[in-house]
Protein backbone atom coordinates (compact mmCIF):
# COMPACT_ATOMS: atom_id res chain seq x y z
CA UNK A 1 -178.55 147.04 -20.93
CA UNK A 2 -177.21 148.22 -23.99
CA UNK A 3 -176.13 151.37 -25.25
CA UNK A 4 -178.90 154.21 -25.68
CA UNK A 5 -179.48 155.16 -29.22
CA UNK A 6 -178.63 158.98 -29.20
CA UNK A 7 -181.41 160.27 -32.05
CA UNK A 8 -179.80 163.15 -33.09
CA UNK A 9 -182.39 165.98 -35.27
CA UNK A 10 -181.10 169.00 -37.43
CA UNK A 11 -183.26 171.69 -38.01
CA UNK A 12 -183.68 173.78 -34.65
CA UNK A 13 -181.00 171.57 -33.14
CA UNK A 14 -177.82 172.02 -35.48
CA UNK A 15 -179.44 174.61 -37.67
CA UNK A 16 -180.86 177.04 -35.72
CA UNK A 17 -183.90 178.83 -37.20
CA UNK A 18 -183.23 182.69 -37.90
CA UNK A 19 -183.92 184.88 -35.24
CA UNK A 20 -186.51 187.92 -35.53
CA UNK A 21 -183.84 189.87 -37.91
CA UNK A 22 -183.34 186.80 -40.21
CA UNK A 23 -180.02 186.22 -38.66
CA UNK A 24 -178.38 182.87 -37.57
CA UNK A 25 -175.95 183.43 -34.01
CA UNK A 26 -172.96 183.99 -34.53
CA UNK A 27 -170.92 181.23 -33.75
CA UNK A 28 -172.36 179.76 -36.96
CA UNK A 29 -170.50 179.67 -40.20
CA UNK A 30 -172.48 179.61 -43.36
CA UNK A 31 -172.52 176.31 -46.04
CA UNK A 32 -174.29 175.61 -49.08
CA UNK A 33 -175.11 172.65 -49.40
CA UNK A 34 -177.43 170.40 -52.32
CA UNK A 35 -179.81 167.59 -50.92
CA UNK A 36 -181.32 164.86 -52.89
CA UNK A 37 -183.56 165.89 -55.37
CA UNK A 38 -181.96 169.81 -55.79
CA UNK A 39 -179.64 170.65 -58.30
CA UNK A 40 -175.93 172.27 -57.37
CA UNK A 41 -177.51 175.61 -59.26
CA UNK A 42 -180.18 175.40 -56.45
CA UNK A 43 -178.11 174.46 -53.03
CA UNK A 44 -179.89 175.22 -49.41
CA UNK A 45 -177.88 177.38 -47.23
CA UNK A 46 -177.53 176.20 -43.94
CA UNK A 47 -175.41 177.93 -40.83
CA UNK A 48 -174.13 175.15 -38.91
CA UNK A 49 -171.03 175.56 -35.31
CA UNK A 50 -168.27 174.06 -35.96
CA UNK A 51 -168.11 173.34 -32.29
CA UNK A 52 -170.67 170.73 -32.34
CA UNK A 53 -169.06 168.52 -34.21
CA UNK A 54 -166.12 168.30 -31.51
CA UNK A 55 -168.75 167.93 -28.99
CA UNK A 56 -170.81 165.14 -30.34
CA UNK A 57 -167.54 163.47 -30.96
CA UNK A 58 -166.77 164.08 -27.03
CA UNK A 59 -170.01 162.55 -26.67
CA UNK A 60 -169.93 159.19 -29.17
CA UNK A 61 -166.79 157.89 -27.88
CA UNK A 62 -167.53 157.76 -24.41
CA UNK A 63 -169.21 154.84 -26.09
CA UNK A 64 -172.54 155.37 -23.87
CA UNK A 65 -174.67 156.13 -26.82
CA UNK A 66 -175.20 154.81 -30.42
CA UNK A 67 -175.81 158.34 -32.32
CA UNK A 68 -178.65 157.88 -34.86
CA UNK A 69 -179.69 160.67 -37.34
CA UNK A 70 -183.22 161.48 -36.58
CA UNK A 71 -184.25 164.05 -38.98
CA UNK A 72 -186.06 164.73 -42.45
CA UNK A 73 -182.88 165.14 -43.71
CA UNK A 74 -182.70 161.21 -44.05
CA UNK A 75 -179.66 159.97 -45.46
CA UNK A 76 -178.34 163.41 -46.52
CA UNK A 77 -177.26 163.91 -42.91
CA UNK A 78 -174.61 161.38 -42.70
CA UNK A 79 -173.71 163.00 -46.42
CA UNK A 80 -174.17 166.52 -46.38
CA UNK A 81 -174.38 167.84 -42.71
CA UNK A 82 -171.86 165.30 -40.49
CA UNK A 83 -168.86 165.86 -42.69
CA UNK A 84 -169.39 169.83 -42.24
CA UNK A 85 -168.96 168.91 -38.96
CA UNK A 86 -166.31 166.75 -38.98
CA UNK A 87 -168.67 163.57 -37.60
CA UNK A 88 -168.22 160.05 -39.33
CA UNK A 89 -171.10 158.46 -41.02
CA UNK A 90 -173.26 157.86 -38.91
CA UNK A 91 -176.99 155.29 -39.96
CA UNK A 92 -180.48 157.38 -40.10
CA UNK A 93 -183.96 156.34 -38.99
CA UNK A 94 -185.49 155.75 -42.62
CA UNK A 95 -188.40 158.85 -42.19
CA UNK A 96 -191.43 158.89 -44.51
CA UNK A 97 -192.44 161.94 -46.60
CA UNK A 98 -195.71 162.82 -44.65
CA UNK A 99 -197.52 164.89 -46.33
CA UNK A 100 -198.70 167.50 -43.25
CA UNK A 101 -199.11 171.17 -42.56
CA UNK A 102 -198.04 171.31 -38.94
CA UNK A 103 -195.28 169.19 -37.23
CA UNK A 104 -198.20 167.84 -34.80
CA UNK A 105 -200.47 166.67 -36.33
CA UNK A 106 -201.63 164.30 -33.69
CA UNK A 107 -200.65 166.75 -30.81
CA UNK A 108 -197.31 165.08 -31.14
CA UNK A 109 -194.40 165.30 -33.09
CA UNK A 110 -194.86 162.95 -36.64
CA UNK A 111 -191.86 161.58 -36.12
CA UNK A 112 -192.61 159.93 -33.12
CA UNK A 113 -194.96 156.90 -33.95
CA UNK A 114 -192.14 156.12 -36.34
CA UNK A 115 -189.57 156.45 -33.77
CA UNK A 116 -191.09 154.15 -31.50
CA UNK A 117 -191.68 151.75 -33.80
CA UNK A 118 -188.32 151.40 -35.17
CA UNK A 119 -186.69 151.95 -31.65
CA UNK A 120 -188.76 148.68 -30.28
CA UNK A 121 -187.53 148.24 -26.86
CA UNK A 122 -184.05 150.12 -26.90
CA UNK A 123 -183.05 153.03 -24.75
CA UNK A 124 -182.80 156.40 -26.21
CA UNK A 125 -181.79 159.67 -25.78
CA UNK A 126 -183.62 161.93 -28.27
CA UNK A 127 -182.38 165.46 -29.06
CA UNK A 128 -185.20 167.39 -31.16
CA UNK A 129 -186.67 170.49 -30.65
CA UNK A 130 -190.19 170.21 -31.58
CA UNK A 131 -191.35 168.24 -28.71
CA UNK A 132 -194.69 168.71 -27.76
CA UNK A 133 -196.13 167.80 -23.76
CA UNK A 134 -197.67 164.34 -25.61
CA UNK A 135 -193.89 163.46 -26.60
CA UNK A 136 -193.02 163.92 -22.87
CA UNK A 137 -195.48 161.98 -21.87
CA UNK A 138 -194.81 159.12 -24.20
CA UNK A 139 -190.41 159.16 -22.85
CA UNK A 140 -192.27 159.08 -19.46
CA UNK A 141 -194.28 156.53 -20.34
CA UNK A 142 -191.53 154.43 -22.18
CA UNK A 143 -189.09 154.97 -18.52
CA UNK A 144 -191.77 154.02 -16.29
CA UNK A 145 -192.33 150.52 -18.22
CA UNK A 146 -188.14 150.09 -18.38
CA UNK A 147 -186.90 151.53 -21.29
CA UNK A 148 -184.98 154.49 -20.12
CA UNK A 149 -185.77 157.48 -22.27
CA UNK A 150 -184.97 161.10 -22.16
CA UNK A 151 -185.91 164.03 -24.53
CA UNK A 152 -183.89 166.90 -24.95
CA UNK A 153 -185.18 169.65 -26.08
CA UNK A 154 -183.30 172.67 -27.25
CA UNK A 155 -184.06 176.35 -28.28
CA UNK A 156 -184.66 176.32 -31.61
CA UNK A 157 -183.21 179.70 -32.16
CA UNK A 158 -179.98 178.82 -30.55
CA UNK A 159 -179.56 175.05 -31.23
CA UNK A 160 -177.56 172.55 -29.43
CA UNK A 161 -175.68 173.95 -26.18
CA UNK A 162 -173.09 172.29 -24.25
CA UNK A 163 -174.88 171.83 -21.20
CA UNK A 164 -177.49 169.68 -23.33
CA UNK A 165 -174.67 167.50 -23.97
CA UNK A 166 -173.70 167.74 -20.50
CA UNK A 167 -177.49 166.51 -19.55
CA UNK A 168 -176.88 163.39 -22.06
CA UNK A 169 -173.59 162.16 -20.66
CA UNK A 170 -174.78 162.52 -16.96
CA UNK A 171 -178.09 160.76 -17.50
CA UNK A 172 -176.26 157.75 -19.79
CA UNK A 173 -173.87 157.50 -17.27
CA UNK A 174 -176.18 156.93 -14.92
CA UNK A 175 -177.80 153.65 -16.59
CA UNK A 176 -177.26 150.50 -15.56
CA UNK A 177 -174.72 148.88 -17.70
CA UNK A 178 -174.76 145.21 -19.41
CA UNK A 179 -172.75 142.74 -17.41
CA UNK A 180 -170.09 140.70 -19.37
CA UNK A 181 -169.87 137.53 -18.64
């Protein structure tokens, strides 16, 4: 089998969304940064650990996953948020521009049916955390029929922890491997 795809997302995930005081925790350190389509007088701040970047490092060169941006961020991720972090460029899922009010607008996460489609047949470990009990379902679904799949799911307030990390390398390392022949 070959490597999972590790779908990385940003928002809630790396950028954790501001707790009931507008604050970020405090292990983040504040950037301003200018995405497509902004202009450098209008930069979005963003409060990202510099101790994830060491850790998804840890992670990608175990060489058990293929890390994937996943997020509406698009291409600015590999541009704008992986350097921050000290990550190489690393390929995105090409996302549309959906024009939605809620994140579920199927009872699923939008980015899903896209997902799928471009992830075919290939294993994947999916951190995101905006899963809904559909998107379950679906990695469920997806494992039961042979393409391993697990979603992990962090606290959007908090972001990324080590022991979701710790989840990823235990449950890739538990996959059967491609024989060389």
């Amino acid at each position: 089998m070959r490597p999972p795809y590790l779908l990385l997302d940003i928002d809630g995930v790396l950028i954790p969304f501001p707790d009931a005081a507008g604050s970020a925790p405090a292990t983040h350190a504040r950037h301003d940064v200018v995405p497509t389509g902004r202009s450098a007088d209008n930069p979005v701040t963003v409060w990202l650990d510099p101790d994830h970047g060491p850790m998804l490092m840890d992670v990608i060169h175990t060489g058990l996953v293929t890390p994937i941006w996943c997020t509406s961020w698009r291409q600015d991720a590999a541009t704008l948020i992986g350097p921050l972090l000290g990550l190489p460029p690393l390929p995105h899922v090409d996302l549309p521009r959906p024009q939605i009010t809620t994140s579920h607008p199927n009872g699923y996460l939008w980015k899903r049916d896209y997902v799928d489609a471009w992830l075919a047949d290939a294993p994947a470990v999916w951190i995101d955390d905006d899963f809904s009990g559909l998107d379950h379902a679906w990695a469920a679904g997806r494992t039961a029929m042979g393409t391993p799949t697990l979603l992990v799911q962090p606290d959007p307030r908090h972001g990324l922890q080590p022991e979701h990390l710790t989840e990823v390398t235990t449950w890739v390392s538990q996959l059967p491997r491609a024989r060389v022949a």
